[in-house]
Protein backbone atom coordinates (compact mmCIF):
# COMPACT_ATOMS: atom_id res chain seq x y z
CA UNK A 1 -46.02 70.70 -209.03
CA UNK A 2 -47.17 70.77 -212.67
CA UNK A 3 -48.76 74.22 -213.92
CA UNK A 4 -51.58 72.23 -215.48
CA UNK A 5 -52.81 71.13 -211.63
CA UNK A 6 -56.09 72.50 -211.30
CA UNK A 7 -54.54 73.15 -207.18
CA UNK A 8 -52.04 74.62 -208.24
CA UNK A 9 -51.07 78.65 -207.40
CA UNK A 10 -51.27 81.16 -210.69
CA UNK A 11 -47.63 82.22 -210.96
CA UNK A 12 -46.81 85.16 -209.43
CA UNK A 13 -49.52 84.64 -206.99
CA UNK A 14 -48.70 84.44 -202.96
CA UNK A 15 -49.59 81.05 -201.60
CA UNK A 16 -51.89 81.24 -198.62
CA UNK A 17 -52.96 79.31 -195.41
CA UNK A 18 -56.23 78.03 -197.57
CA UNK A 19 -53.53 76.93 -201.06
CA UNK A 20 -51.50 75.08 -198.15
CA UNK A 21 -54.36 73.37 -196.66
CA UNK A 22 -56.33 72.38 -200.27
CA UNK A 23 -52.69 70.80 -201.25
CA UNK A 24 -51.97 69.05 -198.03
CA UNK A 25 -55.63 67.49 -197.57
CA UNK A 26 -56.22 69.32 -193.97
CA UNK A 27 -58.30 71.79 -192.31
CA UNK A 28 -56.90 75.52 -192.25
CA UNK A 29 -57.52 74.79 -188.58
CA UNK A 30 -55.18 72.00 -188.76
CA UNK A 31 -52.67 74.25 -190.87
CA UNK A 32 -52.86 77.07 -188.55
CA UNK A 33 -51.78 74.27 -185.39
CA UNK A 34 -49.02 72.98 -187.27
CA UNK A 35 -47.35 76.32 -188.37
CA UNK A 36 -47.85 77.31 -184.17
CA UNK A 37 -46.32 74.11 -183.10
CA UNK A 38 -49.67 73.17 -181.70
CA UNK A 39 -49.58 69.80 -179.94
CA UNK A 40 -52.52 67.50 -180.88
CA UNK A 41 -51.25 67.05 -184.40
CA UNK A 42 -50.09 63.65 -185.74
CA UNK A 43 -46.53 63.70 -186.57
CA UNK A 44 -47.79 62.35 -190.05
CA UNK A 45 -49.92 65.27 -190.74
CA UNK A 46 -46.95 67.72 -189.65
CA UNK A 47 -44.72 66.21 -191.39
CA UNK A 48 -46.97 66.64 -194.92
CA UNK A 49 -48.38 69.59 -194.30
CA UNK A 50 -44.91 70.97 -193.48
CA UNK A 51 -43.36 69.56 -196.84
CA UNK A 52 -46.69 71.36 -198.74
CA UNK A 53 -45.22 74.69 -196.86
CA UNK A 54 -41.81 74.72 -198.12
CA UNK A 55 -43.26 73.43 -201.94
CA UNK A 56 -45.28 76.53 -202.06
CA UNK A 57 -42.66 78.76 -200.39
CA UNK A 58 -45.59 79.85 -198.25
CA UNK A 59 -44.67 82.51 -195.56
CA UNK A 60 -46.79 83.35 -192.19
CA UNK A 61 -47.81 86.40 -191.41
CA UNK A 62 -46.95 86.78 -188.14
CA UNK A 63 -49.52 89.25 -187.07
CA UNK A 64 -52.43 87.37 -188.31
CA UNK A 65 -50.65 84.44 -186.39
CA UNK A 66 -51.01 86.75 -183.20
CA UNK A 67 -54.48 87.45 -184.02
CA UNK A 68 -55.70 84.24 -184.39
CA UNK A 69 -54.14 82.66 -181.10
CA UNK A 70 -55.20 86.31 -179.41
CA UNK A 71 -51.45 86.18 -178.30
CA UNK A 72 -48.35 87.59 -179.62
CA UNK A 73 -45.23 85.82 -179.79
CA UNK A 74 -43.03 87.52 -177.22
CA UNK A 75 -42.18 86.12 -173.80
CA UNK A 76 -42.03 88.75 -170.79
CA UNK A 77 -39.04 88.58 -168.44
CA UNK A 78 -40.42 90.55 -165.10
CA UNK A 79 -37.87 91.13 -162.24
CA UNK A 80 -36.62 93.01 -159.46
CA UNK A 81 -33.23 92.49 -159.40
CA UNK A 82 -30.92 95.17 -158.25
CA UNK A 83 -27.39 92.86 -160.07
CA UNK A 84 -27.62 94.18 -163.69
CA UNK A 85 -25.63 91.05 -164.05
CA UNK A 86 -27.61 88.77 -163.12
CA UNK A 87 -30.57 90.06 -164.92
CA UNK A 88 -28.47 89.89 -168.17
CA UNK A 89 -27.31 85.84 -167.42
CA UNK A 90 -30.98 85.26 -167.24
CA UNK A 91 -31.57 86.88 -170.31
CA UNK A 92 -28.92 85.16 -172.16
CA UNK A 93 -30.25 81.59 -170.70
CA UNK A 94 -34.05 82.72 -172.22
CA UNK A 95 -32.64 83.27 -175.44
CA UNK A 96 -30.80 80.37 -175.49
CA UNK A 97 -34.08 78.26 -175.08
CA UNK A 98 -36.28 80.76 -177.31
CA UNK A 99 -33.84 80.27 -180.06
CA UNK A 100 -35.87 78.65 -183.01
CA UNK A 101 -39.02 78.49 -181.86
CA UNK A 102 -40.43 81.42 -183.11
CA UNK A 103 -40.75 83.68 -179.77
CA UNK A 104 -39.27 86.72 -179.16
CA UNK A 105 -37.85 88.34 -175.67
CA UNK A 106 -39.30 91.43 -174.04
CA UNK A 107 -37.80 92.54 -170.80
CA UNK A 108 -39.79 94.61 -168.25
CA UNK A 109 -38.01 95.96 -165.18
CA UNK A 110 -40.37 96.52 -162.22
CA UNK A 111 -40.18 97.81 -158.75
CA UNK A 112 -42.20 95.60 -156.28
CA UNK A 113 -42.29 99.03 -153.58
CA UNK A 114 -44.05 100.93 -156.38
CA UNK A 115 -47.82 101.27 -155.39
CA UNK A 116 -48.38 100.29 -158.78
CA UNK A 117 -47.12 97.32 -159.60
CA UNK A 118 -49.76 95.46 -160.22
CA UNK A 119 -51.15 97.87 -162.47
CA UNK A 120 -47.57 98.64 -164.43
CA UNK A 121 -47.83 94.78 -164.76
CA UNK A 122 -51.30 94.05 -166.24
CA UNK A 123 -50.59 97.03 -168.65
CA UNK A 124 -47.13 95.25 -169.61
CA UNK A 125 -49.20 91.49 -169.86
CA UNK A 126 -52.25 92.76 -171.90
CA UNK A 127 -50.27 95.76 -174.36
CA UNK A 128 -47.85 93.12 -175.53
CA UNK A 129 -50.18 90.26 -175.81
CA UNK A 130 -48.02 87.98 -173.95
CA UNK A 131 -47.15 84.38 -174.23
CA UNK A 132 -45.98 83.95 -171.23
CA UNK A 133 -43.93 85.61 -168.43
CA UNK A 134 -40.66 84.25 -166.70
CA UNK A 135 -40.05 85.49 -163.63
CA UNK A 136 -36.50 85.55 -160.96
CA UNK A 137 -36.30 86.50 -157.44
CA UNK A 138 -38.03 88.38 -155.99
CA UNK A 139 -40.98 89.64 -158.11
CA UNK A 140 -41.11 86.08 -158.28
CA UNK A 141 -42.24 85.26 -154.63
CA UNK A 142 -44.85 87.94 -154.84
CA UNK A 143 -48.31 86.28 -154.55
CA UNK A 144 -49.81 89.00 -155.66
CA UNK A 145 -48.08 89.05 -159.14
CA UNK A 146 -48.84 85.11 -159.40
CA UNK A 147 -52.85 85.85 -158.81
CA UNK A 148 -53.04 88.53 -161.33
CA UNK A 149 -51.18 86.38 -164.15
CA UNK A 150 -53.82 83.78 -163.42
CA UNK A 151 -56.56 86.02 -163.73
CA UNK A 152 -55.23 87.21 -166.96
CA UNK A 153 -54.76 83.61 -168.16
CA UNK A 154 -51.17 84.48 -168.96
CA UNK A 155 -48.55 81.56 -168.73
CA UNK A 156 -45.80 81.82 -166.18
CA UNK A 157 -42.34 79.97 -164.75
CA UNK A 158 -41.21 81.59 -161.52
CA UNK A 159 -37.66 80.99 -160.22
CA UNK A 160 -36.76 80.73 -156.76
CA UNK A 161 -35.01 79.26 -153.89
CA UNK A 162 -37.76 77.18 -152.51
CA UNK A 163 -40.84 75.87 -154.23
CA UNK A 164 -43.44 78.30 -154.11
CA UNK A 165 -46.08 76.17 -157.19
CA UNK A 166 -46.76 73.34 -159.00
CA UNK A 167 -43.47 71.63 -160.48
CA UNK A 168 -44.58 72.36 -164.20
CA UNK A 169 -44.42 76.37 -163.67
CA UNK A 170 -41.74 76.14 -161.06
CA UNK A 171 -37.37 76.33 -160.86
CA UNK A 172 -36.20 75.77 -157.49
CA UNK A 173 -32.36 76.94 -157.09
CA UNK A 174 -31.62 75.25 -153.65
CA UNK A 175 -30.42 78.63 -152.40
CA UNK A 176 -29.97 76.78 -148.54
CA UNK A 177 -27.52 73.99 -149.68
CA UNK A 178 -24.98 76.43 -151.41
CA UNK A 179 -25.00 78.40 -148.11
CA UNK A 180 -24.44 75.89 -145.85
CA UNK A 181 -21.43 74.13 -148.17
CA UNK A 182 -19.71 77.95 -148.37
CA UNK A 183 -20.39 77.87 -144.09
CA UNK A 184 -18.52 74.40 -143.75
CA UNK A 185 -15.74 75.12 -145.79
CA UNK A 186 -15.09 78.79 -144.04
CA UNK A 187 -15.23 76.34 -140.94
CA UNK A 188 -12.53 73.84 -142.41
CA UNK A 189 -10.55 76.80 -143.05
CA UNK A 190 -10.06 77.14 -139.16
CA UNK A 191 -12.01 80.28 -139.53
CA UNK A 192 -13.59 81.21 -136.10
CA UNK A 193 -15.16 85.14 -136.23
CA UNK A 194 -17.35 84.63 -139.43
CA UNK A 195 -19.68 87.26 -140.19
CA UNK A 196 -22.56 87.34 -143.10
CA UNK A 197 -24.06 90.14 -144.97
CA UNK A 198 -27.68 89.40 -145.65
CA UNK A 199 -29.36 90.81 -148.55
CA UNK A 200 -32.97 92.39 -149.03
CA UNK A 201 -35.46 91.60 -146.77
CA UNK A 202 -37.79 91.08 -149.46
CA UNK A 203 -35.85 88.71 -151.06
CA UNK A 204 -36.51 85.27 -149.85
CA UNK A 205 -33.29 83.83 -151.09
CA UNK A 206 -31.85 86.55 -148.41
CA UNK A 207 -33.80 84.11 -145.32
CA UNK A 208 -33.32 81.00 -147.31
CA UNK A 209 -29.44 81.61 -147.83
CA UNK A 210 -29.08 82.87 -144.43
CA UNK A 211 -30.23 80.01 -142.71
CA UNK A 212 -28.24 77.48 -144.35
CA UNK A 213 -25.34 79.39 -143.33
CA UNK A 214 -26.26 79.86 -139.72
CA UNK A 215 -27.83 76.21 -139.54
CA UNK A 216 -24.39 74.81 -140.84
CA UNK A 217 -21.91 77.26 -138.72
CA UNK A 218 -24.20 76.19 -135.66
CA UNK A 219 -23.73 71.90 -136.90
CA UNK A 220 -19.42 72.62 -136.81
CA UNK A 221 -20.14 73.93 -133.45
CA UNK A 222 -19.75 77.55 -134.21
CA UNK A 223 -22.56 79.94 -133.18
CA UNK A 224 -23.49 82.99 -135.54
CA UNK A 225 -22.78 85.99 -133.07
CA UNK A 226 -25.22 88.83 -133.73
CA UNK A 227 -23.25 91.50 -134.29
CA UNK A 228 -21.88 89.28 -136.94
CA UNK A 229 -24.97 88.89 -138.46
CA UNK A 230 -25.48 92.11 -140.47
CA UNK A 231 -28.33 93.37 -143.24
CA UNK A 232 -27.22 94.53 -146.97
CA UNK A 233 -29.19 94.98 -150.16
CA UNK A 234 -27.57 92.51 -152.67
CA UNK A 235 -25.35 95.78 -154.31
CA UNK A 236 -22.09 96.92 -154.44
CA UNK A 237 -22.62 100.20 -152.55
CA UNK A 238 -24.44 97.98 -149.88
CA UNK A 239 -21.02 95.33 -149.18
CA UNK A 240 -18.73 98.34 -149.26
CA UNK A 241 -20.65 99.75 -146.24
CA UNK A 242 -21.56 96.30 -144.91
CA UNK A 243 -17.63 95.75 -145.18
CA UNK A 244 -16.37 98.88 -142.96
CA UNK A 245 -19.02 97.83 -139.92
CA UNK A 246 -17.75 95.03 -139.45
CA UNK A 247 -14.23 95.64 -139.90
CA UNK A 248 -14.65 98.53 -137.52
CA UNK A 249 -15.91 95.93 -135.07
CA UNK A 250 -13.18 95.41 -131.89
CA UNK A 251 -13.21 91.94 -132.97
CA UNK A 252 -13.25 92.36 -136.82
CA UNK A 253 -14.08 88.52 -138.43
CA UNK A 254 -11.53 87.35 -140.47
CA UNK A 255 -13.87 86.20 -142.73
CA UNK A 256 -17.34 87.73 -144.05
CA UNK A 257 -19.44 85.67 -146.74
CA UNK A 258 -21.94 87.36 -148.42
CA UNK A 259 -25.29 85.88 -149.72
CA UNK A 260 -24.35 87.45 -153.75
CA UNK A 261 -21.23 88.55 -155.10
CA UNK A 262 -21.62 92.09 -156.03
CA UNK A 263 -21.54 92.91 -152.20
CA UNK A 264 -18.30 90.11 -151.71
CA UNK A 265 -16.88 92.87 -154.22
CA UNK A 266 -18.27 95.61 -152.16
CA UNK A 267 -16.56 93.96 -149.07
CA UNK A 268 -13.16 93.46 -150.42
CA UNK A 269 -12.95 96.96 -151.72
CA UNK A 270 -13.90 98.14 -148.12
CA UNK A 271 -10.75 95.92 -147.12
CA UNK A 272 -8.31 97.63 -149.40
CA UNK A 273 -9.96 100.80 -148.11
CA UNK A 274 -8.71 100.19 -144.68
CA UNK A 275 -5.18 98.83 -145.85
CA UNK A 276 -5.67 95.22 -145.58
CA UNK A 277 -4.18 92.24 -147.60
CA UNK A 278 -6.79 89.69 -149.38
CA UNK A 279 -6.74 87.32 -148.15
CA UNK A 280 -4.05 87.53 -145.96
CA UNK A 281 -5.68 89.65 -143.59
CA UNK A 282 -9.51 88.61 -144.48
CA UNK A 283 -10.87 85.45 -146.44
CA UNK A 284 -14.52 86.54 -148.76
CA UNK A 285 -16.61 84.33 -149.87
CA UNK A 286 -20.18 85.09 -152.30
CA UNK A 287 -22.89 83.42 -153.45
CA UNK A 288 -23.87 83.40 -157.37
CA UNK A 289 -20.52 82.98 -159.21
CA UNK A 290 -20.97 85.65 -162.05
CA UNK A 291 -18.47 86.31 -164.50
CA UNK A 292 -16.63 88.81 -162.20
CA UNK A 293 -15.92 86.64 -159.97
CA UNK A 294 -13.48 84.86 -161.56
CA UNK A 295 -11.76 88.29 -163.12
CA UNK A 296 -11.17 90.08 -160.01
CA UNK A 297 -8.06 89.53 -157.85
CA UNK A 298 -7.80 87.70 -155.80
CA UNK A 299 -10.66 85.37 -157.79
CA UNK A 300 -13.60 85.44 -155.24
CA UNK A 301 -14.73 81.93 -154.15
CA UNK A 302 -18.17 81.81 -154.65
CA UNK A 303 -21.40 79.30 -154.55
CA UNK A 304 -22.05 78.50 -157.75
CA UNK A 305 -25.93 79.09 -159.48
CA UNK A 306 -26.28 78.73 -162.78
CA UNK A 307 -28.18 81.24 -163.76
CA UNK A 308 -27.99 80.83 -167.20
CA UNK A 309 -29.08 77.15 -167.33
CA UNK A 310 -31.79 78.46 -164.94
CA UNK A 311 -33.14 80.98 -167.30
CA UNK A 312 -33.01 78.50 -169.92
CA UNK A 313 -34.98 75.85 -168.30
CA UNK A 314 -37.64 78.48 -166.95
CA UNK A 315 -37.95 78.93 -171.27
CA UNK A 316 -38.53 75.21 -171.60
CA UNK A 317 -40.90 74.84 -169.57
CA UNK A 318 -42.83 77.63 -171.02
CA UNK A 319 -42.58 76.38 -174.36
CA UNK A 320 -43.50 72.39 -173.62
CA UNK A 321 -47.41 72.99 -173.45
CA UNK A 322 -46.88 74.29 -177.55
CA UNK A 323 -44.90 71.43 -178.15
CA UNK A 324 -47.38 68.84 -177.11
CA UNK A 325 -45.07 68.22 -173.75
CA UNK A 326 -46.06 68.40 -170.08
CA UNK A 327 -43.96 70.97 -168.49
CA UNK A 328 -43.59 68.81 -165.12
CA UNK A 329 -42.38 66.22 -166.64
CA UNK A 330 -39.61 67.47 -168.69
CA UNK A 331 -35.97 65.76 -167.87
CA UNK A 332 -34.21 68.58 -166.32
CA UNK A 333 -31.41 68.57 -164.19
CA UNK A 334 -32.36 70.53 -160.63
CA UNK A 335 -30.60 73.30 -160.06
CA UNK A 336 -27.48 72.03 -157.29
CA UNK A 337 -25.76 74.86 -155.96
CA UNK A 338 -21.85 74.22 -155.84
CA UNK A 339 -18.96 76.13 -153.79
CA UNK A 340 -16.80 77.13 -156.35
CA UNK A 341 -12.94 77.58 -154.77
CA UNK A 342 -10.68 80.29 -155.80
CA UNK A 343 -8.16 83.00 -154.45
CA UNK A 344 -10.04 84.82 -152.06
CA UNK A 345 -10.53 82.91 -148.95
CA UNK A 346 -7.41 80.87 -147.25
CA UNK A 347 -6.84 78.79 -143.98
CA UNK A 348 -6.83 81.14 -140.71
CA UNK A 349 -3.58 81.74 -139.34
């Protein structure tokens, strides 16, 4: 630009939102869209006003961006999910999506048996200014939660196993067709005694997962017997116990799937506990597939979610309303729960 251009910036001087929209031949309004990734805005218009941008070297300030959109530029992750594991997939998959766009993550563990969780939430929505919240099992079944975000205006993607909204604010995981593939294949196995540990009640995967199992043990002609059928609370601590009931059962099961794999672990410890050989002497199977399970020994088979990818496209969708896209109609794989077959369950003997 020459310094004789009566447009031009006095050297020295900080370009602002009012030099980038004199030089590109817009509105500030129109300047302020583009540098938000506003859809509405010719790709024409973008494209110059962007160019004008980087020949001024002009830099947002990202508070005044905040101000001006009344929203900050951090997306909420809300959950209730006792597998510290899981929570930090989900986290990685957000990033993943987030990267580039100009939003930042803030993560806010909740408690949905706190008598003020609603309140813990609006304070969390309207202190950070949110863009939007993600939300995974189970906060994100919670009506409740889904009525105040509406009546704070605030954005949201819930995950979950069944579909619980409209298509553009909703991942569905599946959760009943992963159960019932790790039921048929313990069946193929030869295996008769199968028990299951559930997990929380107020989980909905824990009914959803559950009945695929049951439905597809009960299709290969093998009934779940009740005192089989036994309740856990998707940790560690909970499988280990879950694990010595039943193997202190007269008729112990030679195999026990559990609906996530911290409690598989929790299981197979309570196995070694009690002297037995895995899997000679019992065949585990969980549901989720985190990292661990392919580093402990034997390798736990285990249904497949990809929690990561999941996290990610709960991101995507979020973002696709600033990008000028609608958020149901975005070309996403759904989420296809898969056995995935290792070391730790075998045919019966």
């Amino acid at each position: 630009m020459a310094q004789d251009d009566p447009r031009s910036t006095k050297p020295g001087k900080r370009s602002t939102i009012n030099d980038v929209a004199r030089e590109a031949q817009v509105s500030k309004k129109t300047v302020s869209r583009v540098i938000n990734q506003a859809p509405f805005v010719r790709q024409d218009t973008r494209d110059r006003v962007n160019a004008v941008i980087k020949e001024l070297g002009f830099v947002p300030d990202p508070q005044a961006r905040g101000l001006a959109f009344r929203r900050s530029f951090l997306v909420g992750l809300i959950y209730d999910q006792p597998s510290p594991t899981y929570v930090v997939n989900m986290q990685q998959g957000v990033l993943d999506a987030l990267r580039g766009s100009g939003l930042e993550l803030v993560v806010h563990p909740c408690n949905r048996d706190s008598g003020t969780l609603l309140e813990d939430i609006r304070n969390f929505v309207e202190r950070q200014r949110l863009f939007g919240v993600i939300m995974p099992p189970s906060v994100s079944e919670d009506e409740r939660v889904i009525a105040l975000l509406r009546e704070l205006d605030c954005p949201y993607v819930r995950i979950a196993s069944v579909a619980l909204d409209e298509p553009g604010s909703m991942i569905v995981t599946n959760d009943w067709i992963g159960a019932a593939e790790a039921a048929r294949y313990l069946a193929d196995l030869g295996h008769r005694r199968i028990a299951m540990v559930r997990g929380l009640t107020s989980f909905r995967s824990s009914s959803v997962r559950g009945k695929g199992f049951v439905d597809a043990l009960a299709a290969c002609g093998i009934p779940m017997d009740p005192a089989y059928d036994i309740q856990g609370g998707y940790t560690f601590e909970s499988g280990v116990e879950a694990g010595h009931a039943l193997l202190s059962l007269p008729e112990p099961p030679t195999a026990i799937f559990t609906l996530n794999d911290d409690m598989a672990l929790g299981v197979m410890q309570a196995a070694r506990d009690r002297g037995l050989e895995l899997p000679r002497d019992l065949s585990v199977v969980g549901y989720d597939d985190l990292p661990m399970a392919a580093r402990v020994w034997p390798n736990l088979t285990s249904v497949r979610l990809p929690i990561r990818d999941m996290g990610r496209m709960a991101a995507e969708k979020l973002l696709a309303p600033m990008r000028g896209v609608d958020p149901a109609k975005l070309e996403q794989p759904e989420v296809h729960p898969a056995l995935v077959i290792r070391k730790s369950a075998i045919p019966f003997a």
